[in-house]
Every structure is written in structure tokens, then in C-alpha cells.
N, C-alpha and C. Protein backbone atom coordinates (compact mmCIF):
# COMPACT_ATOMS: atom_id res chain seq x y z
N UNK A 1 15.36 2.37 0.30
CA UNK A 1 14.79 3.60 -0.18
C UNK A 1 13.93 4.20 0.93
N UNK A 2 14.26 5.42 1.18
CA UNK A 2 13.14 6.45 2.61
C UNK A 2 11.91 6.50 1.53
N UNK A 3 10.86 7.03 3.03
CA UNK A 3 9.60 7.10 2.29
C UNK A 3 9.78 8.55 2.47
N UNK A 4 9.27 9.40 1.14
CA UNK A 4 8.98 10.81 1.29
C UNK A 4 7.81 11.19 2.31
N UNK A 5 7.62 12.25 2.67
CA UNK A 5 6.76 13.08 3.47
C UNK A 5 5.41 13.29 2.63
N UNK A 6 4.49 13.38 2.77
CA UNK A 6 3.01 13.24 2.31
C UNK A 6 3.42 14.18 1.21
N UNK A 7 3.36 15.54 1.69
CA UNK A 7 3.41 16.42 0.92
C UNK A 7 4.65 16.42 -0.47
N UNK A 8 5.38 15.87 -0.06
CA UNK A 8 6.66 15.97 -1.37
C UNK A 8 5.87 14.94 -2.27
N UNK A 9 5.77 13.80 -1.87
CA UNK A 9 4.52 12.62 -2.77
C UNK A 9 4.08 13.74 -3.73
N UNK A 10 2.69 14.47 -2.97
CA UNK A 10 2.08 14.85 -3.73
C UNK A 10 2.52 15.81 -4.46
N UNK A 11 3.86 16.55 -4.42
CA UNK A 11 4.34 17.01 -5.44
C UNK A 11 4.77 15.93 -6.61
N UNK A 12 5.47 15.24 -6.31
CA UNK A 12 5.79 14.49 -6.74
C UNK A 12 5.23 13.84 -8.26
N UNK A 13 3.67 13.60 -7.71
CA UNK A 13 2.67 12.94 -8.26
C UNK A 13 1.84 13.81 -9.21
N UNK A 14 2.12 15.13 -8.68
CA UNK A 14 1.04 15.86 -9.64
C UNK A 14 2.43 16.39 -10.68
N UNK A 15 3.41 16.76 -10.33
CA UNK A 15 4.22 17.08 -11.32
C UNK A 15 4.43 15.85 -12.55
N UNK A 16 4.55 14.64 -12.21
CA UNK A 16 4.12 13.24 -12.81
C UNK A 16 3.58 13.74 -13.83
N UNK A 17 2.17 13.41 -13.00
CA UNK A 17 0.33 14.16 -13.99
C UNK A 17 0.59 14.75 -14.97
N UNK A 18 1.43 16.57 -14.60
CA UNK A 18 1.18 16.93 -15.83
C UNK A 18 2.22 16.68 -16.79
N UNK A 19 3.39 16.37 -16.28
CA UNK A 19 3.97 16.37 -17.69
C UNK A 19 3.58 14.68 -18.64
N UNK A 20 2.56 14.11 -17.84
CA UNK A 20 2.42 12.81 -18.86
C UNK A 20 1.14 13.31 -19.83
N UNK A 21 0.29 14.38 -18.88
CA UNK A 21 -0.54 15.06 -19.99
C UNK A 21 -0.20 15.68 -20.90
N UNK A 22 1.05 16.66 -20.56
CA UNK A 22 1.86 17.46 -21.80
C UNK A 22 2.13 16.16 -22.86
N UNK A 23 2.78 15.74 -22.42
CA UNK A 23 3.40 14.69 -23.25
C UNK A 23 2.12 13.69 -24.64
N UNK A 24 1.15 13.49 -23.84
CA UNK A 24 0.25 12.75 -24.72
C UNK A 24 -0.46 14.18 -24.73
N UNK A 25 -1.16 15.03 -25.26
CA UNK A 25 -1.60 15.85 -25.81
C UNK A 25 -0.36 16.29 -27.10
N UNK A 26 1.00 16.44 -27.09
CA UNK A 26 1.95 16.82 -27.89
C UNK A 26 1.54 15.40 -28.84
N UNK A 27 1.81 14.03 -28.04
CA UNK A 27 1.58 13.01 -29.31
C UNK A 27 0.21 13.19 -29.70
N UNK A 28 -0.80 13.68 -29.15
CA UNK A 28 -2.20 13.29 -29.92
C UNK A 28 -2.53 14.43 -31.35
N UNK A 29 -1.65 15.27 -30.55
CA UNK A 29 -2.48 17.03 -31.83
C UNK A 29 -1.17 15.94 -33.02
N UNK A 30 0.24 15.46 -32.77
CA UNK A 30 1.35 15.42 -33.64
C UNK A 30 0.61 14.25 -34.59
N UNK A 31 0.02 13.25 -33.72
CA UNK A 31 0.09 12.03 -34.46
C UNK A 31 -1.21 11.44 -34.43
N UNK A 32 -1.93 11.39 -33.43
CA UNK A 32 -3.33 11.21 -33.87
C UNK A 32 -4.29 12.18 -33.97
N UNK A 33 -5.76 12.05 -33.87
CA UNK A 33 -6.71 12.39 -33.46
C UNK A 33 -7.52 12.61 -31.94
N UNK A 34 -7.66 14.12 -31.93
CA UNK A 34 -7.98 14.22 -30.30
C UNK A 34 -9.01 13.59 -30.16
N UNK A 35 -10.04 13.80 -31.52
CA UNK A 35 -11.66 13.70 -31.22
C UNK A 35 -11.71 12.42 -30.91
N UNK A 36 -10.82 11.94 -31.85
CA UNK A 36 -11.39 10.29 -31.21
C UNK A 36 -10.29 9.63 -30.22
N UNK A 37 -9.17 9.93 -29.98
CA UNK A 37 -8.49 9.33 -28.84
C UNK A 37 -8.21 9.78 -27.26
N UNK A 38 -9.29 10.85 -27.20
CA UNK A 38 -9.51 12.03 -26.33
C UNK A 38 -9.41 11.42 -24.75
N UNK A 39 -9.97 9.95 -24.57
CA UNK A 39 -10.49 9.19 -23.49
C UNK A 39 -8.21 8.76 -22.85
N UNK A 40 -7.61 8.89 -23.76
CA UNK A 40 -6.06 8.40 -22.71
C UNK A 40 -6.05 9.48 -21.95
N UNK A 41 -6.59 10.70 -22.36
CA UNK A 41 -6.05 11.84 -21.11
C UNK A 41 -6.83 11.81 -20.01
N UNK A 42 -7.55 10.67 -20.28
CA UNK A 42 -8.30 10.48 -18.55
C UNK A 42 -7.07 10.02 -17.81
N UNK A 43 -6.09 9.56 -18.27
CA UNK A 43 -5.01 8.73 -17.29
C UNK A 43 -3.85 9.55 -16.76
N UNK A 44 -3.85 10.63 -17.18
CA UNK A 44 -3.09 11.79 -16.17
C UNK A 44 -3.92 12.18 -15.39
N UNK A 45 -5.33 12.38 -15.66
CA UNK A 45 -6.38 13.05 -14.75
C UNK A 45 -6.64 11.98 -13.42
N UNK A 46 -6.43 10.65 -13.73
CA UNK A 46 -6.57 9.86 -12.77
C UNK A 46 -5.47 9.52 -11.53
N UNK A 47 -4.36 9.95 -12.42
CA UNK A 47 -3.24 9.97 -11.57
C UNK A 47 -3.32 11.06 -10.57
N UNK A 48 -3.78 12.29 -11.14
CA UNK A 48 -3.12 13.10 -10.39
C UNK A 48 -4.94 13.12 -9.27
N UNK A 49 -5.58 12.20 -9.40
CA UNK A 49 -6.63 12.31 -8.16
C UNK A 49 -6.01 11.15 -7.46
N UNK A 50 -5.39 10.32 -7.69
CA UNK A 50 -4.59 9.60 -6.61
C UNK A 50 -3.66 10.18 -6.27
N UNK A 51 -2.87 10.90 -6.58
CA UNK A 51 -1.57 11.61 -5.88
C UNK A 51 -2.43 12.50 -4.76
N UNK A 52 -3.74 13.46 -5.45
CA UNK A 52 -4.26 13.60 -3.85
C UNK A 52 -4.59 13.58 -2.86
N UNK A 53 -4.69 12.24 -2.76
CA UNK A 53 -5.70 11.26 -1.96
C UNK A 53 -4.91 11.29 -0.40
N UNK A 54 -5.60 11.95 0.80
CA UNK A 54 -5.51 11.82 1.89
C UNK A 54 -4.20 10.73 1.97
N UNK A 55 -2.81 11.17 2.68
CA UNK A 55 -1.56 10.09 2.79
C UNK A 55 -1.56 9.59 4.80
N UNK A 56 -1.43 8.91 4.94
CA UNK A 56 -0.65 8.56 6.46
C UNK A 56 0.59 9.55 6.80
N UNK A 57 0.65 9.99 8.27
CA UNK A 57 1.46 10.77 8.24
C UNK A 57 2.65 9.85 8.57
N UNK A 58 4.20 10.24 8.37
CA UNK A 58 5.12 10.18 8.30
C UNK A 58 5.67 9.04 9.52
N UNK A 59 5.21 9.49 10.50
CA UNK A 59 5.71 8.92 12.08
C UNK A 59 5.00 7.41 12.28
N UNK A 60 3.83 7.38 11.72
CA UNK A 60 2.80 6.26 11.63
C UNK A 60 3.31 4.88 11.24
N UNK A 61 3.43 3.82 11.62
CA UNK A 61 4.20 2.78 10.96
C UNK A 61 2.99 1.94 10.28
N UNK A 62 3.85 1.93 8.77
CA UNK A 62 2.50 1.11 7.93
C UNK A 62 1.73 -0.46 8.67
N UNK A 63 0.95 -0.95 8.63
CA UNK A 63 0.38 -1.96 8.79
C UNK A 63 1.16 -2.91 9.11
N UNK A 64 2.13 -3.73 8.11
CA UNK A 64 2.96 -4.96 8.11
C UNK A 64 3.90 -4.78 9.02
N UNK A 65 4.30 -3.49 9.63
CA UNK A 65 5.57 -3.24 10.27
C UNK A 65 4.84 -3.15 11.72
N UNK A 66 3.81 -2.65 12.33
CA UNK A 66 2.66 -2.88 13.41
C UNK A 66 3.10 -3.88 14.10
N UNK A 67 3.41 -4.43 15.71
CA UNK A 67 2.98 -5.05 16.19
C UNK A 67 2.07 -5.18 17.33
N UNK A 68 1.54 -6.50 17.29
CA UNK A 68 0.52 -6.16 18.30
C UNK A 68 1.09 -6.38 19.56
N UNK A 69 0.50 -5.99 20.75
CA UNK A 69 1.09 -5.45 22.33
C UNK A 69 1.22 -7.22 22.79
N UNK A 70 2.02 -6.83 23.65
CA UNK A 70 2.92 -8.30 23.93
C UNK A 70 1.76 -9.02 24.87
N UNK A 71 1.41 -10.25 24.86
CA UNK A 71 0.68 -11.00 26.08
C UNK A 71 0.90 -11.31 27.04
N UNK A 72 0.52 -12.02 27.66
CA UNK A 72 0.79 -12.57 28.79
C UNK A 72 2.48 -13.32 28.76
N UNK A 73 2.97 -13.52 29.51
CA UNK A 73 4.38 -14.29 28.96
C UNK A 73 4.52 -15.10 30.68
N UNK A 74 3.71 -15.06 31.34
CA UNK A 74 3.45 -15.73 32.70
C UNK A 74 2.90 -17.37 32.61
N UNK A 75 2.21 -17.51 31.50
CA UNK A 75 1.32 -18.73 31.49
C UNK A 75 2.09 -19.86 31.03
N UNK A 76 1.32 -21.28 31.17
CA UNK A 76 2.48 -22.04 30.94
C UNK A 76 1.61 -23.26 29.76
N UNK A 77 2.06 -23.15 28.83
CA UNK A 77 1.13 -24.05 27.34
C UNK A 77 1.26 -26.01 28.19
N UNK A 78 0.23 -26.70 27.53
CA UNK A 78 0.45 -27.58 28.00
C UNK A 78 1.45 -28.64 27.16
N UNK A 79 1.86 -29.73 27.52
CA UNK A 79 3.04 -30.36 26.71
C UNK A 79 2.35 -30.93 25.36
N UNK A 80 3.17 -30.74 24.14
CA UNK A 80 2.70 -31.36 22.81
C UNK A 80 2.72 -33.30 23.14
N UNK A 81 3.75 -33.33 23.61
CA UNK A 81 3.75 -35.32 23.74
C UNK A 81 3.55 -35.39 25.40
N UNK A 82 2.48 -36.14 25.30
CA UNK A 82 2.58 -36.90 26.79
C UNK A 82 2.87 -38.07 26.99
N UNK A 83 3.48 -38.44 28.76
CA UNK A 83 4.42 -39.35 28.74
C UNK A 83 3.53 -40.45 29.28
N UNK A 84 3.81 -41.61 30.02
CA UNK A 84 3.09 -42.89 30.27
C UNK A 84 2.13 -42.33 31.00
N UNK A 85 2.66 -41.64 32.53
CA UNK A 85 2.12 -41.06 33.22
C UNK A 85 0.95 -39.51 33.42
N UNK A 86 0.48 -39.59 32.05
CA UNK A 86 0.01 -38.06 31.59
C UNK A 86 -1.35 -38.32 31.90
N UNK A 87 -2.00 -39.25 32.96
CA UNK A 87 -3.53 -39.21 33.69
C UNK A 87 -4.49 -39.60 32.47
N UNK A 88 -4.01 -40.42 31.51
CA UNK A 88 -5.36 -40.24 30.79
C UNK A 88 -6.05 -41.94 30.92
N UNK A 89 -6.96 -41.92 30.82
CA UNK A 89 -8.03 -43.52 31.66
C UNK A 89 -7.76 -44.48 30.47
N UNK A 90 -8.31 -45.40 30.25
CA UNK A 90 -8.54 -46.62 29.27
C UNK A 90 -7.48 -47.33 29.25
N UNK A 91 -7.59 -48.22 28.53
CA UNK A 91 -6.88 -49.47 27.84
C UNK A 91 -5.60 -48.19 26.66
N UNK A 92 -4.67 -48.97 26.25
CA UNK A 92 -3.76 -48.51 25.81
C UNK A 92 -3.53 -49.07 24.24
């Protein structure tokens, strides 16, 4: 799946918003009470302040996909097993 462009998102997201507000305002006047179930239409209102929310632009590669700049590749690690001869003093 492509990622949309900031701006289509936020179409996207606010068109979302309102029709989930249409939608629960139609069930609340049909079937309940606004006065008292008034607090679910905070949850289109919340959506659609995250659909606004400042996006990364397009070209930007998210975090996980990032890598970091290559190191050194000159150096040489020292050996995991050493052999009889690996200089180290004492009794054995």
C-alpha cells in the first residue's frame, strides 16, 4: 500500500470526521438522548484534530527505514577464539 501525500491524509481524515459526526448525531436525535450522551461527539472532534496535526513530508523516509551513515570498514575486530599462541601469561 503507497503512503498518501500529507495533504490528501488530511482530506482524507477530516472527511472521516464528519461523516462519523453526521452519522452519530442522526443515531443520537433517532435513538438516544443528546443531553446526556452528548460527550461521543467528542470522538469525531478528536479525530479530526489528529488528521490536522503537522504530517512529514512525502520524500522523508520514516524512522525504521533510516539508516545510519556507514563506518569505518578499514579496521580490523580482534579474533572471538584465541589460539595457543594468543600472548596471554600464566599457568593454563
Amino acid at each position: 500500500m503507497t503512503r498518501r501525500d500529507p495533504r490528501g491524509a488530511r482530506v482524507l481524515g477530516l472527511w472521516t470526521a464528519v461523516w462519523l459526526a453526521v452519522f452519530l448525531v442522526a443515531g443520537l436525535l433517532w435513538l438516544g438522548d443528546l443531553s446526556l450522551q452528548w460527550p461521543v461527539l467528542l470522538v469525531p472532534v478528536l479525530w479530526a484534530v489528529i488528521c490536522l496535526r503537522p504530517r512529514r513530508s512525502r520524500d522523508r523516509a520514516p524512522a525504521w527505514e533510516r539508516r545510519p551513515p556507514p563506518g569505518r570498514a578499514d579496521t580490523v575486530e580482534r579474533p572471538a577464539v584465541r589460539g595457543p599462541g594468543d600472548g596471554r601469561r600464566g599457568p593454563r
